[in-house]
C-alpha atoms as a PDB file:
ATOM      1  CA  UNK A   1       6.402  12.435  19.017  1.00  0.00           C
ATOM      2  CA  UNK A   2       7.752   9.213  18.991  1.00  0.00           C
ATOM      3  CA  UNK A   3       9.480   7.236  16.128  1.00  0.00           C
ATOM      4  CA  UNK A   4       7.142   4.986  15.953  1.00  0.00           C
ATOM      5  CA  UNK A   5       4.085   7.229  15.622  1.00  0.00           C
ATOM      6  CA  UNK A   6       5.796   9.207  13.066  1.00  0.00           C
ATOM      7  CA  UNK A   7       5.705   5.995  11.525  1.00  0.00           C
ATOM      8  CA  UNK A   8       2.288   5.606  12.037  1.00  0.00           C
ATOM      9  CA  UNK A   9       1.162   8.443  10.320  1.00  0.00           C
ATOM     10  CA  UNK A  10       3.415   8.591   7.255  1.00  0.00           C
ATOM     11  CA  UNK A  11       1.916   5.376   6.318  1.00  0.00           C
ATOM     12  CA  UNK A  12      -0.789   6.307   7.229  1.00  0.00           C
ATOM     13  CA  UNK A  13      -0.914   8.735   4.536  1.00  0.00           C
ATOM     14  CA  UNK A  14      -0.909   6.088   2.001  1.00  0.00           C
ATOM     15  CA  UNK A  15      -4.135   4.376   2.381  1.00  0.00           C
ATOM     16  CA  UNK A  16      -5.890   8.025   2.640  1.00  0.00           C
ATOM     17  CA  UNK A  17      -4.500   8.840  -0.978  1.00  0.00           C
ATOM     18  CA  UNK A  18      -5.523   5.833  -1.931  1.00  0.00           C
ATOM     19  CA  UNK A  19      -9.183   6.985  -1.314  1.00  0.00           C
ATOM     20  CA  UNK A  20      -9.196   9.346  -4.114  1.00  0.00           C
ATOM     21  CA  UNK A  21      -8.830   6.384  -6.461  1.00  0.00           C
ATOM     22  CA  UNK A  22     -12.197   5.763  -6.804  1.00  0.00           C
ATOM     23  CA  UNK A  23     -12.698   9.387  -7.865  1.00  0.00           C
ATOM     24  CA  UNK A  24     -10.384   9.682 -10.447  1.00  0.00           C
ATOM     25  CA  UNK A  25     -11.217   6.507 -12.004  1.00  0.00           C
ATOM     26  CA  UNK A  26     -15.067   7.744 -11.976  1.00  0.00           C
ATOM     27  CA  UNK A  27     -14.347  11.518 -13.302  1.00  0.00           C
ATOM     28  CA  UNK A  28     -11.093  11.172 -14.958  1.00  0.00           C
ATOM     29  CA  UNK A  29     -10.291   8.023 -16.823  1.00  0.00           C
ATOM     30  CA  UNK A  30     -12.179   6.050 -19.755  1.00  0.00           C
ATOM     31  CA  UNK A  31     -14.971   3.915 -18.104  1.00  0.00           C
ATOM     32  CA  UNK A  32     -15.031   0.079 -18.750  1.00  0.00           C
ATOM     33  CA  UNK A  33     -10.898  -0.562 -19.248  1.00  0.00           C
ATOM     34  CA  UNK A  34     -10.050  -1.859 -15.383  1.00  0.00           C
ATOM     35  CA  UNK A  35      -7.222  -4.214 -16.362  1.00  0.00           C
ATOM     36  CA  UNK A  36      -6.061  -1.586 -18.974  1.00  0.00           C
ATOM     37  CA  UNK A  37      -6.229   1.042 -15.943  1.00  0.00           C
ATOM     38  CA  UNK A  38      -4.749  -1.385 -13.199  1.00  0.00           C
ATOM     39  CA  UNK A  39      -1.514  -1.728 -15.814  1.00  0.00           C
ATOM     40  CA  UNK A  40      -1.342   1.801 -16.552  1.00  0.00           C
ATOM     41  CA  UNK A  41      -1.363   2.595 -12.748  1.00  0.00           C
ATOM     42  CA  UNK A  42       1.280  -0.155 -11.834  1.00  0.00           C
ATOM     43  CA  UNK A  43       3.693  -0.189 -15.057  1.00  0.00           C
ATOM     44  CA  UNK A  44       5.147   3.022 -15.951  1.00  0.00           C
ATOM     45  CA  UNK A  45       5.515   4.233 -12.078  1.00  0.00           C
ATOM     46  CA  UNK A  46       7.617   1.254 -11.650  1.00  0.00           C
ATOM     47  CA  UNK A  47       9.897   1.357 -15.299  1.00  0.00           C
ATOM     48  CA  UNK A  48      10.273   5.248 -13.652  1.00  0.00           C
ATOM     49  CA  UNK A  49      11.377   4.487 -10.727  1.00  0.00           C
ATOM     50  CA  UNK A  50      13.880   1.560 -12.029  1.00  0.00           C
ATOM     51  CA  UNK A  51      14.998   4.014 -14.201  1.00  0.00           C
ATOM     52  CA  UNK A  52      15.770   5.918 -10.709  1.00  0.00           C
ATOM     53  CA  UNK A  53      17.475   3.358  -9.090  1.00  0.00           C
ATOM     54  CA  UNK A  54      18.839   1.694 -11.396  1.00  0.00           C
ATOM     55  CA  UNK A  55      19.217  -1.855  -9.570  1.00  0.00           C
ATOM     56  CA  UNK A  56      17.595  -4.803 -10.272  1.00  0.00           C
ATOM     57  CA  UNK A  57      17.232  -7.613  -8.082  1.00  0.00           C
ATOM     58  CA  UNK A  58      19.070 -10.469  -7.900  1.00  0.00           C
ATOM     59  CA  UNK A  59      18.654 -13.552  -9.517  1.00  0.00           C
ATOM     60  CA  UNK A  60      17.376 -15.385  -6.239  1.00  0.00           C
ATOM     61  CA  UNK A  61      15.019 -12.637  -5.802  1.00  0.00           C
ATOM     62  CA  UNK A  62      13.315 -12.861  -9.336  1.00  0.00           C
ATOM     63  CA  UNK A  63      10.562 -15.430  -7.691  1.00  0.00           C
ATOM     64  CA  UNK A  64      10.128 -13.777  -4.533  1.00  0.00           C
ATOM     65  CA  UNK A  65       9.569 -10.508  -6.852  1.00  0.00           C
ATOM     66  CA  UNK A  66       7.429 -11.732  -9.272  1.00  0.00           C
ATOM     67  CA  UNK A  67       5.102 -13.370  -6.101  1.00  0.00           C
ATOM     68  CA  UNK A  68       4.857  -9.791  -4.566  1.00  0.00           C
ATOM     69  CA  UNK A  69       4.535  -8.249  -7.516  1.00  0.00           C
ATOM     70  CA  UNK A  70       1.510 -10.098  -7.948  1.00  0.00           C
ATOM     71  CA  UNK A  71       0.103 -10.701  -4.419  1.00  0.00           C
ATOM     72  CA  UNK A  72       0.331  -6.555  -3.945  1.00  0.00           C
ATOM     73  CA  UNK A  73      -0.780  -5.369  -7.256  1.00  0.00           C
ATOM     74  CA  UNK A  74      -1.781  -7.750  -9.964  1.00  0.00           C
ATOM     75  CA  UNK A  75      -3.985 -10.069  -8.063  1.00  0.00           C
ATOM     76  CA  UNK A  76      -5.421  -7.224  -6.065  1.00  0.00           C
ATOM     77  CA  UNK A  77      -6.146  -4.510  -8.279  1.00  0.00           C
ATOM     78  CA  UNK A  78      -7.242  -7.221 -10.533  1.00  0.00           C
ATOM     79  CA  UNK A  79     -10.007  -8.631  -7.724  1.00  0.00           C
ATOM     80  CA  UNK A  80     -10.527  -5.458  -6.536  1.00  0.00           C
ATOM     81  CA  UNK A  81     -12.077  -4.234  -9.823  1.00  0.00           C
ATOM     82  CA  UNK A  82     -13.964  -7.608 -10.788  1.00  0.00           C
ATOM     83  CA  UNK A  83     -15.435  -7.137  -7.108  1.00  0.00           C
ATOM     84  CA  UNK A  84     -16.716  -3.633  -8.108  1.00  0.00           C
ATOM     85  CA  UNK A  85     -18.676  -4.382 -11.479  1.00  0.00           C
ATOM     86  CA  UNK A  86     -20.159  -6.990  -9.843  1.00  0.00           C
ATOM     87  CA  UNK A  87     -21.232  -5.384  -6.378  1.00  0.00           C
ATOM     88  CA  UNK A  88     -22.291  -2.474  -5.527  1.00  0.00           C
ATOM     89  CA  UNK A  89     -19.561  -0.283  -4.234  1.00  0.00           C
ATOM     90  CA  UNK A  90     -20.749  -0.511  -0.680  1.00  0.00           C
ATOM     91  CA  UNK A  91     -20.717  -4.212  -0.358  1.00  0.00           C
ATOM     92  CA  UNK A  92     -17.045  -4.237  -2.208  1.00  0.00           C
ATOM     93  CA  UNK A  93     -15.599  -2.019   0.167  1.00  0.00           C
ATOM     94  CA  UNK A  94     -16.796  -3.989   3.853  1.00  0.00           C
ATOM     95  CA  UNK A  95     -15.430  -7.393   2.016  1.00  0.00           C
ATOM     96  CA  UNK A  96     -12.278  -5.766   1.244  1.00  0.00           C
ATOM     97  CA  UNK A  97     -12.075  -4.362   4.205  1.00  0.00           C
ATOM     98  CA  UNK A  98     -11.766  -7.847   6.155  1.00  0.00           C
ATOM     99  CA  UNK A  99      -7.834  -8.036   5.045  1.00  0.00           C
ATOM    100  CA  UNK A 100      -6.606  -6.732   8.167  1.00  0.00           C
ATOM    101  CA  UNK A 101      -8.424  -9.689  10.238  1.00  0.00           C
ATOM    102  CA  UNK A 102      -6.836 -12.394   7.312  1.00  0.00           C
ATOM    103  CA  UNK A 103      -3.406 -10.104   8.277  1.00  0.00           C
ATOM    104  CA  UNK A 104      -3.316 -10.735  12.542  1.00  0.00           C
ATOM    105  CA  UNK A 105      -3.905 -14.730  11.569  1.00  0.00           C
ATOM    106  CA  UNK A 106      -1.584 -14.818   8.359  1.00  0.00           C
ATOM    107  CA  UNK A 107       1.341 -12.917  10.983  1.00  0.00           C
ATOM    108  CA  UNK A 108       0.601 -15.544  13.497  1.00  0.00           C
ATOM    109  CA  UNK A 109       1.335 -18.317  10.771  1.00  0.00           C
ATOM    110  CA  UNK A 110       3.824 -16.841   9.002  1.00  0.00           C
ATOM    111  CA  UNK A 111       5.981 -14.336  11.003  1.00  0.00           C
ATOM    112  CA  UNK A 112       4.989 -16.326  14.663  1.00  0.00           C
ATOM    113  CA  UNK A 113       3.342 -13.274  15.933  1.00  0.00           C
ATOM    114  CA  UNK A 114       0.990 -13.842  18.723  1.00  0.00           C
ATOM    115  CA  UNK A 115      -2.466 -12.903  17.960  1.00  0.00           C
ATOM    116  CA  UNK A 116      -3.746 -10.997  20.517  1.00  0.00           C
ATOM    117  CA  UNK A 117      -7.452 -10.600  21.103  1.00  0.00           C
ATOM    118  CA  UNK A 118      -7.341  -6.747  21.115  1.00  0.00           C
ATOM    119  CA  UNK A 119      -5.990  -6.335  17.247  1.00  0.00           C
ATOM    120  CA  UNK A 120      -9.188  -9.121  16.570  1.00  0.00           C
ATOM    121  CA  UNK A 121     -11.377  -6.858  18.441  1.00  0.00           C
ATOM    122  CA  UNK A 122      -9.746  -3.717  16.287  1.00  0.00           C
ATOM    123  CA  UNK A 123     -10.555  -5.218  13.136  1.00  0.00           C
ATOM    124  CA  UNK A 124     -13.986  -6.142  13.637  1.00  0.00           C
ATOM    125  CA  UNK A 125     -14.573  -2.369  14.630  1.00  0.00           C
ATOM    126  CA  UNK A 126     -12.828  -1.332  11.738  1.00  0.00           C
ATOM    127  CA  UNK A 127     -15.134  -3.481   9.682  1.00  0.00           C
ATOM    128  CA  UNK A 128     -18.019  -2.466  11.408  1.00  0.00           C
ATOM    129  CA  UNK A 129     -17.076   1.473  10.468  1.00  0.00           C
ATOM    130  CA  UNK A 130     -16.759   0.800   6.665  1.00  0.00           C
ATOM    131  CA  UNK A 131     -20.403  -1.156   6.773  1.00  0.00           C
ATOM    132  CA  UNK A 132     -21.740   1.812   8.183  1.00  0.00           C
ATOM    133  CA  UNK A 133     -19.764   4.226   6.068  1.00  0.00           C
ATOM    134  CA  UNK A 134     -20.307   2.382   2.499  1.00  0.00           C
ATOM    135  CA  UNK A 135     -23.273  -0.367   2.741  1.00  0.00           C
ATOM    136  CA  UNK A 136     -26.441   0.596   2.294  1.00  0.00           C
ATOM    137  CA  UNK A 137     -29.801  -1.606   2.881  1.00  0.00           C
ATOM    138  CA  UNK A 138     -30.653  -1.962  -1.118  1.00  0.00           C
ATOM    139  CA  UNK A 139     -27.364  -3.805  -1.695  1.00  0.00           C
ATOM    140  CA  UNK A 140     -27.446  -6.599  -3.500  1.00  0.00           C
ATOM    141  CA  UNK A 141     -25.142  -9.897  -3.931  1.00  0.00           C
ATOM    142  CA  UNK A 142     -23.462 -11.698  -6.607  1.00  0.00           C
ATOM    143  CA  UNK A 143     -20.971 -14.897  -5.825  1.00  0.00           C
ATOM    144  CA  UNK A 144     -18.443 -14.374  -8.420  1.00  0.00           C
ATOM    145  CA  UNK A 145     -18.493 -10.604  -6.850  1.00  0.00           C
ATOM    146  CA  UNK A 146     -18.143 -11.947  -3.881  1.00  0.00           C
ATOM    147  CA  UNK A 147     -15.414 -14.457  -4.079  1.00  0.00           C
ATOM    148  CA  UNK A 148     -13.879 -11.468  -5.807  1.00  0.00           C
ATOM    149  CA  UNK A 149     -13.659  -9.389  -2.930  1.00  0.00           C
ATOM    150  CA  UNK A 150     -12.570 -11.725  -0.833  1.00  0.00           C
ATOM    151  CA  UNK A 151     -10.086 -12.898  -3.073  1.00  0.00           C
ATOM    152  CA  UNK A 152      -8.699  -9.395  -3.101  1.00  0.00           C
ATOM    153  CA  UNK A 153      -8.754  -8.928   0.845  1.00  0.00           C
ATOM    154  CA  UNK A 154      -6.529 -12.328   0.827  1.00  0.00           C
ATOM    155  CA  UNK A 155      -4.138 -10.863  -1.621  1.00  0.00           C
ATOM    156  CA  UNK A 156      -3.291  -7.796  -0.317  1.00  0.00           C
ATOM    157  CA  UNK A 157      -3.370  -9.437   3.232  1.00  0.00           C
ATOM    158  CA  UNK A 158      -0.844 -12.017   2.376  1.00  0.00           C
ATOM    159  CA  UNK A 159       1.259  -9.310   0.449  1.00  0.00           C
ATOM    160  CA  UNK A 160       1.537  -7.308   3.694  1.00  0.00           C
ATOM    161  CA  UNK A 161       2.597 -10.313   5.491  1.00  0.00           C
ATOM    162  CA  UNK A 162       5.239 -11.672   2.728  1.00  0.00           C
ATOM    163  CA  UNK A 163       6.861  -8.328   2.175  1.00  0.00           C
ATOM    164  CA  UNK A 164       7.568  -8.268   6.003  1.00  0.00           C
ATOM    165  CA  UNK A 165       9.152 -11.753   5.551  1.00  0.00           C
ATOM    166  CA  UNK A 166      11.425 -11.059   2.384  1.00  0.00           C
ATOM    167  CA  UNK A 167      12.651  -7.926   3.003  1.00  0.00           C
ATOM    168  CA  UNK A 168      15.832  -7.604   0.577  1.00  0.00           C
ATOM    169  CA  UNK A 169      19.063  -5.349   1.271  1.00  0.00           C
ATOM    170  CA  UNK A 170      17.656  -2.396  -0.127  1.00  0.00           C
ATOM    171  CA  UNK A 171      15.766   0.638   0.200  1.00  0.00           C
ATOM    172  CA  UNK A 172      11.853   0.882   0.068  1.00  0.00           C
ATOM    173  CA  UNK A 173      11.917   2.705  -3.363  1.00  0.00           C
ATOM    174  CA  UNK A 174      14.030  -0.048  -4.794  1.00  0.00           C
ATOM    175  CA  UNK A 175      11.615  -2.358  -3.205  1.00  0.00           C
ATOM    176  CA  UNK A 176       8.805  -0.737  -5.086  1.00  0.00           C
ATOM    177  CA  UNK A 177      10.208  -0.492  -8.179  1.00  0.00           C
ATOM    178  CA  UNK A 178      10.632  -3.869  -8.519  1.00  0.00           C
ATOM    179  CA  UNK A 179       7.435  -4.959  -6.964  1.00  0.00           C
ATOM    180  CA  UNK A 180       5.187  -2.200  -9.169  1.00  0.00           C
ATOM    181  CA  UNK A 181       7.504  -3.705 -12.555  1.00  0.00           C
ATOM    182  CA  UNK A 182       6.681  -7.559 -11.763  1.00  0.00           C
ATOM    183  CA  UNK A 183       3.004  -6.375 -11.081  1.00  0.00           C
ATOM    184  CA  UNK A 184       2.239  -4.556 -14.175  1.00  0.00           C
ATOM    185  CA  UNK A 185       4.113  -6.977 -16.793  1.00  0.00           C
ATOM    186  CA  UNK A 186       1.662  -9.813 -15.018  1.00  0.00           C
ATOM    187  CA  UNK A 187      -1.143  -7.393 -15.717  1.00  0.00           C
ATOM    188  CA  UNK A 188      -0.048  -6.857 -19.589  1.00  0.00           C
ATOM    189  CA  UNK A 189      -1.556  -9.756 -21.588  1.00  0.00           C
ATOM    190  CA  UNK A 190      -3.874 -10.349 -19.930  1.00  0.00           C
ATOM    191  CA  UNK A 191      -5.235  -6.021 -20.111  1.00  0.00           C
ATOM    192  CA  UNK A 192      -3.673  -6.705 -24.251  1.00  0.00           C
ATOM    193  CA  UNK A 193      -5.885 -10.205 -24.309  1.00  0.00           C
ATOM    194  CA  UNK A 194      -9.113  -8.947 -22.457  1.00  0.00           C
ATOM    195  CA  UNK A 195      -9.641  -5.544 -22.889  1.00  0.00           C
ATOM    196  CA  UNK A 196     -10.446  -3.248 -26.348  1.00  0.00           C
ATOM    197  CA  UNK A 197      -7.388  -0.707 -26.934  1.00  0.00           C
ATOM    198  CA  UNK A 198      -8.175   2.464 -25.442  1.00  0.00           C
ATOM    199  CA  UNK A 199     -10.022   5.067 -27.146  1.00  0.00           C
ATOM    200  CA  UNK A 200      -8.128   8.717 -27.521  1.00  0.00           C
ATOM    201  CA  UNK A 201      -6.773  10.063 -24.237  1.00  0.00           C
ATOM    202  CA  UNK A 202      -8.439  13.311 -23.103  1.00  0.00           C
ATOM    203  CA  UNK A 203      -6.503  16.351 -21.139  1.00  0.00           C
ATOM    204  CA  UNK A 204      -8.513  14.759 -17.861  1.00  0.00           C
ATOM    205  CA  UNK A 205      -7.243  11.162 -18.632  1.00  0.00           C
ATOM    206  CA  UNK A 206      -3.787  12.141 -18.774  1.00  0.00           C
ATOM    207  CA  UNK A 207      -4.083  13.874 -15.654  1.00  0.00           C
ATOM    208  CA  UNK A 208      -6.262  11.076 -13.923  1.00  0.00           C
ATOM    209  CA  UNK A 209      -3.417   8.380 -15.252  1.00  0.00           C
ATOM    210  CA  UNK A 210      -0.874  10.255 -14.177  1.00  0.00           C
ATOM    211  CA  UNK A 211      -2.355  10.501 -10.406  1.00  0.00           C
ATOM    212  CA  UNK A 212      -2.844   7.467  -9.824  1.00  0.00           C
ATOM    213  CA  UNK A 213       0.332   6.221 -11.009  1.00  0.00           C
ATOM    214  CA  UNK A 214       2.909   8.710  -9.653  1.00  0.00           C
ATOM    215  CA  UNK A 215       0.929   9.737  -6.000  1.00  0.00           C
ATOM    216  CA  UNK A 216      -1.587   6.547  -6.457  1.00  0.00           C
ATOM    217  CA  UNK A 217       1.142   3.630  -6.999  1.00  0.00           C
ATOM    218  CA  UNK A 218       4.433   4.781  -7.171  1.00  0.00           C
ATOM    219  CA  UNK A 219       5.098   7.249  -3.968  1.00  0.00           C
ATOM    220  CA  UNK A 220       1.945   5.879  -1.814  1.00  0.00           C
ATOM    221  CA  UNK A 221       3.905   2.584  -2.447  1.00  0.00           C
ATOM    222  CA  UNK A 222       7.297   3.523  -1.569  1.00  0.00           C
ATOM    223  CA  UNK A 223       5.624   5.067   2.158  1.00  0.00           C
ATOM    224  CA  UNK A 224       3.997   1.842   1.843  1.00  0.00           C
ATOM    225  CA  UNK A 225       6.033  -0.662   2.217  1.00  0.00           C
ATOM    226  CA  UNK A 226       8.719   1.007   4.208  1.00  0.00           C
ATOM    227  CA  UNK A 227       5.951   1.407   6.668  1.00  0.00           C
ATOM    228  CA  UNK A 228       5.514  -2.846   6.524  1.00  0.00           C
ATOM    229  CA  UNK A 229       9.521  -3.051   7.292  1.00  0.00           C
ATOM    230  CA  UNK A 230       9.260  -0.205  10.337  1.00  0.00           C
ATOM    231  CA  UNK A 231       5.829  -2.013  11.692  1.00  0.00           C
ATOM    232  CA  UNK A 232       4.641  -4.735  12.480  1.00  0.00           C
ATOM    233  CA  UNK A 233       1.551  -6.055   9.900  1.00  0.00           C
ATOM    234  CA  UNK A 234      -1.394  -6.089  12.257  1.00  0.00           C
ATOM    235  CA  UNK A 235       0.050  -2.455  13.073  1.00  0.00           C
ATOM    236  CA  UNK A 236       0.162  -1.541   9.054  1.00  0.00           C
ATOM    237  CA  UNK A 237      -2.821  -3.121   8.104  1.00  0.00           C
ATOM    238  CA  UNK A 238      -5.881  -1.492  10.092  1.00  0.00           C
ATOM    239  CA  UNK A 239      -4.383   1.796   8.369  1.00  0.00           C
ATOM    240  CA  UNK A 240      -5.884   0.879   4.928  1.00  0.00           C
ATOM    241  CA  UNK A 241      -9.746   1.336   6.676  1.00  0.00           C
ATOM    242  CA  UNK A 242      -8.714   4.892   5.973  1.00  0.00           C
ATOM    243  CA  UNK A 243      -9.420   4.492   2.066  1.00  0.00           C
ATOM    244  CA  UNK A 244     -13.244   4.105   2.187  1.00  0.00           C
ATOM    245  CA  UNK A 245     -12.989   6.962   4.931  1.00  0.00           C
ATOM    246  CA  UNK A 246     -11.134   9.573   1.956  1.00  0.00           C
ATOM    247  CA  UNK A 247     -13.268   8.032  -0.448  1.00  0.00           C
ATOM    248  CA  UNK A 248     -16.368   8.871   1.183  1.00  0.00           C
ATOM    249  CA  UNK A 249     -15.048  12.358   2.323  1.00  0.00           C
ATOM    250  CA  UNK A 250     -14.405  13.141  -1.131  1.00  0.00           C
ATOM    251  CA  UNK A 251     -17.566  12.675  -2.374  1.00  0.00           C
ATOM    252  CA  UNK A 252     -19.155  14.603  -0.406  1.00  0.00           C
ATOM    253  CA  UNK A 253     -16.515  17.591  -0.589  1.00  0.00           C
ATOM    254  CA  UNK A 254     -16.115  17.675  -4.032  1.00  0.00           C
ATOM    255  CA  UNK A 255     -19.242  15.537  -5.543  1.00  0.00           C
ATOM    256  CA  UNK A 256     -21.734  16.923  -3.178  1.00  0.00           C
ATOM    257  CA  UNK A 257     -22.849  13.611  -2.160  1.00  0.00           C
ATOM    258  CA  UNK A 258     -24.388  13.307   1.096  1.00  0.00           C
ATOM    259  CA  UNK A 259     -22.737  12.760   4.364  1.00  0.00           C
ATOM    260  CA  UNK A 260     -25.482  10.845   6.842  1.00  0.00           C
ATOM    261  CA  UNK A 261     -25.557  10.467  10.371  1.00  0.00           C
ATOM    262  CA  UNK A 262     -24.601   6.158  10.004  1.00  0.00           C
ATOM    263  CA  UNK A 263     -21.312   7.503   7.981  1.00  0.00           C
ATOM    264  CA  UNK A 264     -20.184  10.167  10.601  1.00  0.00           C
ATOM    265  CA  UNK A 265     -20.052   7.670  13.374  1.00  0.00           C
ATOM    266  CA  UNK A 266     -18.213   5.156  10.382  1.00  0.00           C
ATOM    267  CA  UNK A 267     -16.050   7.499   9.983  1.00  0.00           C
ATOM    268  CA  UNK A 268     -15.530   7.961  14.257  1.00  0.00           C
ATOM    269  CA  UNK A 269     -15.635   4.058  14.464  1.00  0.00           C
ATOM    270  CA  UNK A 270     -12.737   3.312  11.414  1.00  0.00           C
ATOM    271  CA  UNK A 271     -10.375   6.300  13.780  1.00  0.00           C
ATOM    272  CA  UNK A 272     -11.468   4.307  16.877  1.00  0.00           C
ATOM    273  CA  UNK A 273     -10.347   0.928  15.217  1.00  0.00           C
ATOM    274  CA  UNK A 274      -7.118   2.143  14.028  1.00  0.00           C
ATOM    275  CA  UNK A 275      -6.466   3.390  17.630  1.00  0.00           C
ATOM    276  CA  UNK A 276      -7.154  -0.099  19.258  1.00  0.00           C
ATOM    277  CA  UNK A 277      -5.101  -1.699  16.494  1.00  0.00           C
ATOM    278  CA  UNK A 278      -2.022   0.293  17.868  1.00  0.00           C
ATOM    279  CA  UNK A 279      -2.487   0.349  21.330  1.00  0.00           C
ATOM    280  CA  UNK A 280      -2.644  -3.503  21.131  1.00  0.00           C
ATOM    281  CA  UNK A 281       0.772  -3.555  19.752  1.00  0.00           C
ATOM    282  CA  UNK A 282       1.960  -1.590  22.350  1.00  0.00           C
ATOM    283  CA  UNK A 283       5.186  -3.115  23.765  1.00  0.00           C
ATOM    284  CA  UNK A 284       5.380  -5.852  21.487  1.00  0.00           C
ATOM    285  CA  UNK A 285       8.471  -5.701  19.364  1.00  0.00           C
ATOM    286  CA  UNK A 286       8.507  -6.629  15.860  1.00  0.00           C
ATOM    287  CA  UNK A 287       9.264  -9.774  14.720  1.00  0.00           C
ATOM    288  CA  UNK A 288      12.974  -9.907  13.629  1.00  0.00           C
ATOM    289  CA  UNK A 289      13.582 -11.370  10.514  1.00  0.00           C
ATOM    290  CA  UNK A 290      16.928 -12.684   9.101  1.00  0.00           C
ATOM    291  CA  UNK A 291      17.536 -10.390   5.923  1.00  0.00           C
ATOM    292  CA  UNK A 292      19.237 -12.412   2.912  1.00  0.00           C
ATOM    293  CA  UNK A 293      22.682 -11.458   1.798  1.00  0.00           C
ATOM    294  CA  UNK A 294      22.937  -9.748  -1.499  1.00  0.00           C
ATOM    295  CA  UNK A 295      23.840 -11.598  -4.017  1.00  0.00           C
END
């Protein structure tokens, strides 16, 4: 096995853990708080993991932080969770799921990476395999909802592509830490503004916040993002399709929600996608990027 496919499939591994969100949220955590949640998720995995490190960044970094911080988490989760009140989940999901076609043209703008037909042709299969995994004829729209979704899709897109350009002198779990920090203080007045306090915290919502904070957020993230400095973006980005694949695999496993013929061959056509995507960077070398001096 290659180095590269090794890292291939550890970050891989993120995006399929990432799946179970939407289970834990629905069986294990208060309903109605999604800001609340979103800062609970991003907030205390990074304050543990600065604790860890102990390093924070330098001064010309504070901007650069603060803009990842919340491109990757605050913007996103934020969207991500308007989107799914106002859509069904189905719909959510295949808009979402058009961030790694905003990722090949956001490379080619900001990194100078040649788009290449194949990685368009990869996400549009990809796409195709969450519509047939997740949407479902009764769905309905809704523009806020919609802009939403999209809005997310940009976010995270643009966060793949920007933490591939700044990539500071240090290691992917300082990385995190301070991106997962900058993302949940930007989440905290406005989850302290909008959102009731929360009511008292069962056995299950300790367990569900603590999930999705140290697996969901904190090491998911740290594979993450050290798979966006090993790969190139439109490499790392087909690999999220993988989500709505664990999401939907879970339900049925462990829900017993059905699994129908149309989501079998999503699930076949998300695998095939994420195949293309790496075969069509297949002798390209990533783009190298001049990494700032510490300071």
């Amino acid at each position: 096995m290659t180095r590269r496919t090794t890292d291939v499939l550890l970050t891989a591994t993120a995006p399929a853990i990432w799946g179970s969100t939407y289970i834990v949220t629905t069986e294990l955590l208060p309903a109605n708080y999604p800001l609340t949640v979103a800062l609970l998720r991003a907030l205390p995995a990074g304050l543990l993991l600065l604790l860890i490190v102990r390093q924070l960044p330098a001064r010309a970094w504070w901007g650069r932080i603060l803009v990842l911080g919340a491109l990757n988490f605050s913007i996103l989760w934020a969207m991500l969770f308007l989107a799914a009140y106002r859509l069904p989940g189905g719909v959510a999901a295949t808009l979402t799921s058009l961030q790694p076609l905003f990722v090949v043209f956001l490379a080619s703008l900001l990194l100078g990476v040649p788009v290449r037909a194949l990685a368009v042709v990869a996400a549009l299969v990809g796409i195709g395999g969450v519509a047939l995994l997740v949407l479902t004829p009764q769905a309905t729209l809704d523009a806020l909802g919609i802009a939403a979704a999209l809005a997310g899709a940009a976010s995270m897109a643009l966060g793949t592509v920007l933490s591939r350009r700044w990539q500071p002198p240090v290691s992917a779990l300082t990385f995190t830490a301070w991106q997962l920090t900058a993302g949940g203080l930007l989440l905290l007045p406005l989850a302290l503004w909008l959102e009731p306090p929360l009511p008292a915290l069962t056995a299950a919502n300790w367990i569900g916040f603590a999930w999705l904070g140290l697996i969901g957020a904190a090491l998911t993230y740290i594979v993450w993002f050290r798979g966006v400095a090993r790969l190139e973006p439109s490499a790392v980005a087909p690999l999220a399709f993988l989500s709505p694949v664990t999401a939907v695999i879970l339900g049925w496993a462990l829900l017993g929600q059905s699994l129908s013929v149309p989501q079998v061959a999503g699930i076949l056509t998300v695998i095939a996608s994420i195949w293309l995507s790496q075969h069509a960077q297949r002798g390209a070398p990533p783009p190298v990027l001049a990494r700032p001096a510490a300071r």
